[in-house]
C-alpha atoms as a PDB file:
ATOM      1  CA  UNK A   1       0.000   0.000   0.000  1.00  0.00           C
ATOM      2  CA  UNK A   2       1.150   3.579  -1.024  1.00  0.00           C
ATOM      3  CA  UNK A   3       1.540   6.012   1.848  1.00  0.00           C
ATOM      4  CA  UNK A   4       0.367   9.399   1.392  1.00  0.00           C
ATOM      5  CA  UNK A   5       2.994  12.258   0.578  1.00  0.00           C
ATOM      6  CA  UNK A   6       1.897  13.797   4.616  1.00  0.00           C
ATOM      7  CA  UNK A   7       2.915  10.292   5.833  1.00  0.00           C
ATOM      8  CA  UNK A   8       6.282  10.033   4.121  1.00  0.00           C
ATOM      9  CA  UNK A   9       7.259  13.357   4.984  1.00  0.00           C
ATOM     10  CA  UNK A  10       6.350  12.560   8.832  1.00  0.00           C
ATOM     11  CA  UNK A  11       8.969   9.419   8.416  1.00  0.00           C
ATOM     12  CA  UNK A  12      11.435  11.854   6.616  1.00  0.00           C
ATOM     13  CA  UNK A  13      11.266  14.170  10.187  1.00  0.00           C
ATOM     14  CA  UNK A  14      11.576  11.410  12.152  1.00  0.00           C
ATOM     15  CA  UNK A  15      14.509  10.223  11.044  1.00  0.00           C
ATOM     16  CA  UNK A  16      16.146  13.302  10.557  1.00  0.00           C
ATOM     17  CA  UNK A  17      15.566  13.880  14.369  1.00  0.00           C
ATOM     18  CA  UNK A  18      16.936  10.395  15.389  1.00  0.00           C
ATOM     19  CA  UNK A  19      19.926  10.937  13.386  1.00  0.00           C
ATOM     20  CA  UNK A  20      19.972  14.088  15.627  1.00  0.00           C
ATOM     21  CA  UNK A  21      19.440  12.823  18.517  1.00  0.00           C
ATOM     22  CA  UNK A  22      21.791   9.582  17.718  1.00  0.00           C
ATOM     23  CA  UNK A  23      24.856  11.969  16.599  1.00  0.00           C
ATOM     24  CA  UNK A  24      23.916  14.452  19.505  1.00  0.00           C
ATOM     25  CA  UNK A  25      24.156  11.761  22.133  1.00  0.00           C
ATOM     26  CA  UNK A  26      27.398  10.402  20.516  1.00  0.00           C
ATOM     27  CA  UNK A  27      29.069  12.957  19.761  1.00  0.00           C
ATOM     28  CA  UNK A  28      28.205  14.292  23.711  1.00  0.00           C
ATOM     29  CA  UNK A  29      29.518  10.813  24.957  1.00  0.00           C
ATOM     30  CA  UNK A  30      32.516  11.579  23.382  1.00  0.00           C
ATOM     31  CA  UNK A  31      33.513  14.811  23.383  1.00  0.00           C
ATOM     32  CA  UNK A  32      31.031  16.558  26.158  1.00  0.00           C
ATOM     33  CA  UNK A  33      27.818  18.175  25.752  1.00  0.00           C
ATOM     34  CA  UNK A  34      28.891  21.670  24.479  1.00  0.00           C
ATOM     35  CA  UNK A  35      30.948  19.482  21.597  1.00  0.00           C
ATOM     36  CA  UNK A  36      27.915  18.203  20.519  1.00  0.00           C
ATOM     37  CA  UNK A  37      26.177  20.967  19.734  1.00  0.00           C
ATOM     38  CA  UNK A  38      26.869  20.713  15.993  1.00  0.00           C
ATOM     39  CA  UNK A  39      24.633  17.376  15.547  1.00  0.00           C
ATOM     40  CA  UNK A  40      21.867  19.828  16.014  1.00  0.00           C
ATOM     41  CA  UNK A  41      22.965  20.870  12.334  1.00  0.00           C
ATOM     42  CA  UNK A  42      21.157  17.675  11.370  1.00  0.00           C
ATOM     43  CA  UNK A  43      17.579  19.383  11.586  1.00  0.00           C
ATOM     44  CA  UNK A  44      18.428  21.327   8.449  1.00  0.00           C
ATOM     45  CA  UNK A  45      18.070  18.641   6.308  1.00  0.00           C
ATOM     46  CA  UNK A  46      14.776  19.190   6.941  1.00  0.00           C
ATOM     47  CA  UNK A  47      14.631  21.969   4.728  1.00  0.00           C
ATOM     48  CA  UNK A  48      14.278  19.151   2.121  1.00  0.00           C
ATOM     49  CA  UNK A  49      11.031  17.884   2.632  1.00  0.00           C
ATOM     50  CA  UNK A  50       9.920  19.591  -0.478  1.00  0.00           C
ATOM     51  CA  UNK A  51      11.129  17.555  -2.185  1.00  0.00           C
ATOM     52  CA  UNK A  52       8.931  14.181  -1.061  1.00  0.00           C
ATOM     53  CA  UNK A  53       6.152  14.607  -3.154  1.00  0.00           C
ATOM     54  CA  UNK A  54       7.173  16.249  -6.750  1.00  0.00           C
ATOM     55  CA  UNK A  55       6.010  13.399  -8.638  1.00  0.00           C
ATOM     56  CA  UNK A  56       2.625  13.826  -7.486  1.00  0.00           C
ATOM     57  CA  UNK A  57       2.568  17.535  -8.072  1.00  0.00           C
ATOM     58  CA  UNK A  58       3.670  17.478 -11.894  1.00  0.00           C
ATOM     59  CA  UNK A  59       1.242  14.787 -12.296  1.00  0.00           C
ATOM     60  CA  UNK A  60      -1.684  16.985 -10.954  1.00  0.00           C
ATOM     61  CA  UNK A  61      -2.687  14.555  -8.296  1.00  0.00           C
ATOM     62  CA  UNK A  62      -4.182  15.620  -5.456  1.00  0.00           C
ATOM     63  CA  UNK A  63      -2.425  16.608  -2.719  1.00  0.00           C
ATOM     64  CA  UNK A  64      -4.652  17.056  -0.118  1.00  0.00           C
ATOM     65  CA  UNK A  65      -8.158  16.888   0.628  1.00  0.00           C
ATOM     66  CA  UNK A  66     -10.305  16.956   3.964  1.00  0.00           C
ATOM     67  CA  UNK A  67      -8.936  13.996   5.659  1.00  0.00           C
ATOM     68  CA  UNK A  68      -5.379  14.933   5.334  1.00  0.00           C
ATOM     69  CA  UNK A  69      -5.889  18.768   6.255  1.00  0.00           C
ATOM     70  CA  UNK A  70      -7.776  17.418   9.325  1.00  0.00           C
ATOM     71  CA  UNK A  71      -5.011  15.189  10.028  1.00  0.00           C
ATOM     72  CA  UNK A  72      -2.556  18.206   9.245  1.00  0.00           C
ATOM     73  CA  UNK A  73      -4.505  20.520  11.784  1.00  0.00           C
ATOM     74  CA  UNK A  74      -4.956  17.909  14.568  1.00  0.00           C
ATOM     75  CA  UNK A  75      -1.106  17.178  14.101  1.00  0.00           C
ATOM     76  CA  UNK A  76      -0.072  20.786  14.608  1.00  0.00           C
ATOM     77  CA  UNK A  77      -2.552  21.965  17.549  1.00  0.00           C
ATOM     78  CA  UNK A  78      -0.766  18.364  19.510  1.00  0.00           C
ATOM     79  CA  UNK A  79       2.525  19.374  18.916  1.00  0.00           C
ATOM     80  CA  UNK A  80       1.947  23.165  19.850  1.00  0.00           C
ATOM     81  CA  UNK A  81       0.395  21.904  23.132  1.00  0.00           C
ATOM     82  CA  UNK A  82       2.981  19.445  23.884  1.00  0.00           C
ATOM     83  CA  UNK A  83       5.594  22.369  23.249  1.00  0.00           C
ATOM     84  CA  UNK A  84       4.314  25.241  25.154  1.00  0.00           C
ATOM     85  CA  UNK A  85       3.659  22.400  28.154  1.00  0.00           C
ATOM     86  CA  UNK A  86       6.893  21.637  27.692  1.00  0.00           C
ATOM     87  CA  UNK A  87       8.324  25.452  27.801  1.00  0.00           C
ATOM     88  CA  UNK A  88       6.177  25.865  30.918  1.00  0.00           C
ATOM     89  CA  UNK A  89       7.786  23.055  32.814  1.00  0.00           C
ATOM     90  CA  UNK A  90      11.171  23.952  31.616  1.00  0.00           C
ATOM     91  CA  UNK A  91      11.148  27.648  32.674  1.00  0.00           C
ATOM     92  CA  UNK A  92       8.928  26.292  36.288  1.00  0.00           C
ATOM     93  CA  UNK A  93      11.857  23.819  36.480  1.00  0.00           C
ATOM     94  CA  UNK A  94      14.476  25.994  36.219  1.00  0.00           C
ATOM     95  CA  UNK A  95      12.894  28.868  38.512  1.00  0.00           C
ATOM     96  CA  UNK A  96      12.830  25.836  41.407  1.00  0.00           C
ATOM     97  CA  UNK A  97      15.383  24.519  40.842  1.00  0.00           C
ATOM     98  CA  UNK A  98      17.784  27.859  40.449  1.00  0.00           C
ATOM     99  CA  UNK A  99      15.582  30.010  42.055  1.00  0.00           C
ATOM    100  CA  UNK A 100      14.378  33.618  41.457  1.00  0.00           C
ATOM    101  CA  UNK A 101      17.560  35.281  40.933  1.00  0.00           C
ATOM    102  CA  UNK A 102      19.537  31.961  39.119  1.00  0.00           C
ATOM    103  CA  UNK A 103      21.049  32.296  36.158  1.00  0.00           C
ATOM    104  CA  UNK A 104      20.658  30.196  32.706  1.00  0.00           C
ATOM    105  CA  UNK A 105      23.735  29.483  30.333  1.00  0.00           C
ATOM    106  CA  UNK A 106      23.354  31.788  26.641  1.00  0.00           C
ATOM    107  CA  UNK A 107      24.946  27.634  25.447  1.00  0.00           C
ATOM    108  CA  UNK A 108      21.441  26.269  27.803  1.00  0.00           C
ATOM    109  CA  UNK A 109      19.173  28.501  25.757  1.00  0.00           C
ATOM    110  CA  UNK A 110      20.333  27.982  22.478  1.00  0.00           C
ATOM    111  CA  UNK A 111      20.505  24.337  23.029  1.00  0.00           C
ATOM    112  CA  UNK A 112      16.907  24.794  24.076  1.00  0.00           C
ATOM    113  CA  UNK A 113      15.580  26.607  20.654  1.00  0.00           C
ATOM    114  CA  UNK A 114      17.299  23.195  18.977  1.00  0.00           C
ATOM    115  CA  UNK A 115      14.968  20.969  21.172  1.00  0.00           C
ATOM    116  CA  UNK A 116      11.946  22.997  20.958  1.00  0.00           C
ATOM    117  CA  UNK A 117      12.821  22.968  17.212  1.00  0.00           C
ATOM    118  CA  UNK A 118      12.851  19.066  17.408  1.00  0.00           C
ATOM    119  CA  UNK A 119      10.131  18.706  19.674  1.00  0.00           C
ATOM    120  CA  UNK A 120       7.723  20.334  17.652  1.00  0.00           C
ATOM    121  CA  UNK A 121       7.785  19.009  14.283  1.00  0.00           C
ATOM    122  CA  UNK A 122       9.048  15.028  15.966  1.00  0.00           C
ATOM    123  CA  UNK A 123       5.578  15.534  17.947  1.00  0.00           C
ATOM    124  CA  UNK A 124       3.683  16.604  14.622  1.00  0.00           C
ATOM    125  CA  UNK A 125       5.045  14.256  12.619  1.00  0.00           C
ATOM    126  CA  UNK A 126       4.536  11.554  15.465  1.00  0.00           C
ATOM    127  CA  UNK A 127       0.797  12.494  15.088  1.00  0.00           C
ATOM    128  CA  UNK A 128       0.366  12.396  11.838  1.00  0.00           C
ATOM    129  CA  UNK A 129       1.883   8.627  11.567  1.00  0.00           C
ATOM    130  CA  UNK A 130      -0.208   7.846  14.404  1.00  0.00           C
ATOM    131  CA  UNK A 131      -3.544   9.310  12.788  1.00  0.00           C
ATOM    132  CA  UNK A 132      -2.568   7.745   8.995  1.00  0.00           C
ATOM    133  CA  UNK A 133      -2.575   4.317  10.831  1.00  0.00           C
ATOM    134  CA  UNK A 134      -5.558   4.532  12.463  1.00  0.00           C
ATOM    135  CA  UNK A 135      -7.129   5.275   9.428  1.00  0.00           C
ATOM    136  CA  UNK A 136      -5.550   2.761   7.828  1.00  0.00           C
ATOM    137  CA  UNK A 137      -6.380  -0.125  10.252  1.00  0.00           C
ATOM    138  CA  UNK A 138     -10.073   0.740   9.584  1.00  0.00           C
ATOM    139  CA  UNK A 139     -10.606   2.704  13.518  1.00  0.00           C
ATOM    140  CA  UNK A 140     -11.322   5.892  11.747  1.00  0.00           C
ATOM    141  CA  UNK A 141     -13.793   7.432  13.860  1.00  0.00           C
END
């Protein structure tokens, strides 16, 4: 069975952010943490998701109809939630843990914009495998 451009650019994400994570965790085994920051250089190739699903475009199929822009908006509204949970517990975290006059790194705060970065569209495209599934499996509701 064929799986929908949406789908196959979901897997493309998720791999490009466990090659991420993989080389981050690595590389941070290796060399430390703050060495390791360059595997985050990984979530550019993301930039090339364009390019899953030319075929179908110069052959004037359809891209997407109601299903998959439902699918789409579902996907996004989870991984916004899940992120701005996440920033929440992060900054709550930090303010408990360092308290009200701590300090944060400038390295901490870029490393979190990578994460958030990650979190987001891994979290999207998480959903959006999940959801094509389900319909798949005949459970669509």
């Amino acid at each position: 069975m064929s799986r929908h451009v949406q789908e196959r650019r979901a897997w493309y994400v998720l791999a490009i952010i466990g090659l991420t994570a993989l080389c981050f965790f690595i590389l941070g085994a290796l060399w430390g943490f703050r060495g390791a920051t360059g595997a985050f250089g990984f979530l550019g190739l993301i930039g090339f998701i364009g390019l899953i699903g030319r075929k179908e475009r110069r052959e004037r199929k359809a891209h997407m109809d109601e299903r998959d822009r439902q699918i789409a908006g579902v996907a996004t509204i989870i991984a916004y939630t899940v992120f701005w949970l996440s920033l929440v517990a992060a900054c709550m975290t930090a303010f408990l843990v360092l308290g009200p006059n701590g300090t944060v790194s400038v390295w901490l705060l870029c490393q979190s914009l990578f994460v958030a970065f990650a979190l987001v569209w891994g979290v999207q495209s998480l959903v959006i495998v999940i959801l094509y599934r389900k319909g798949r499996d005949g459970a669509d509701d």
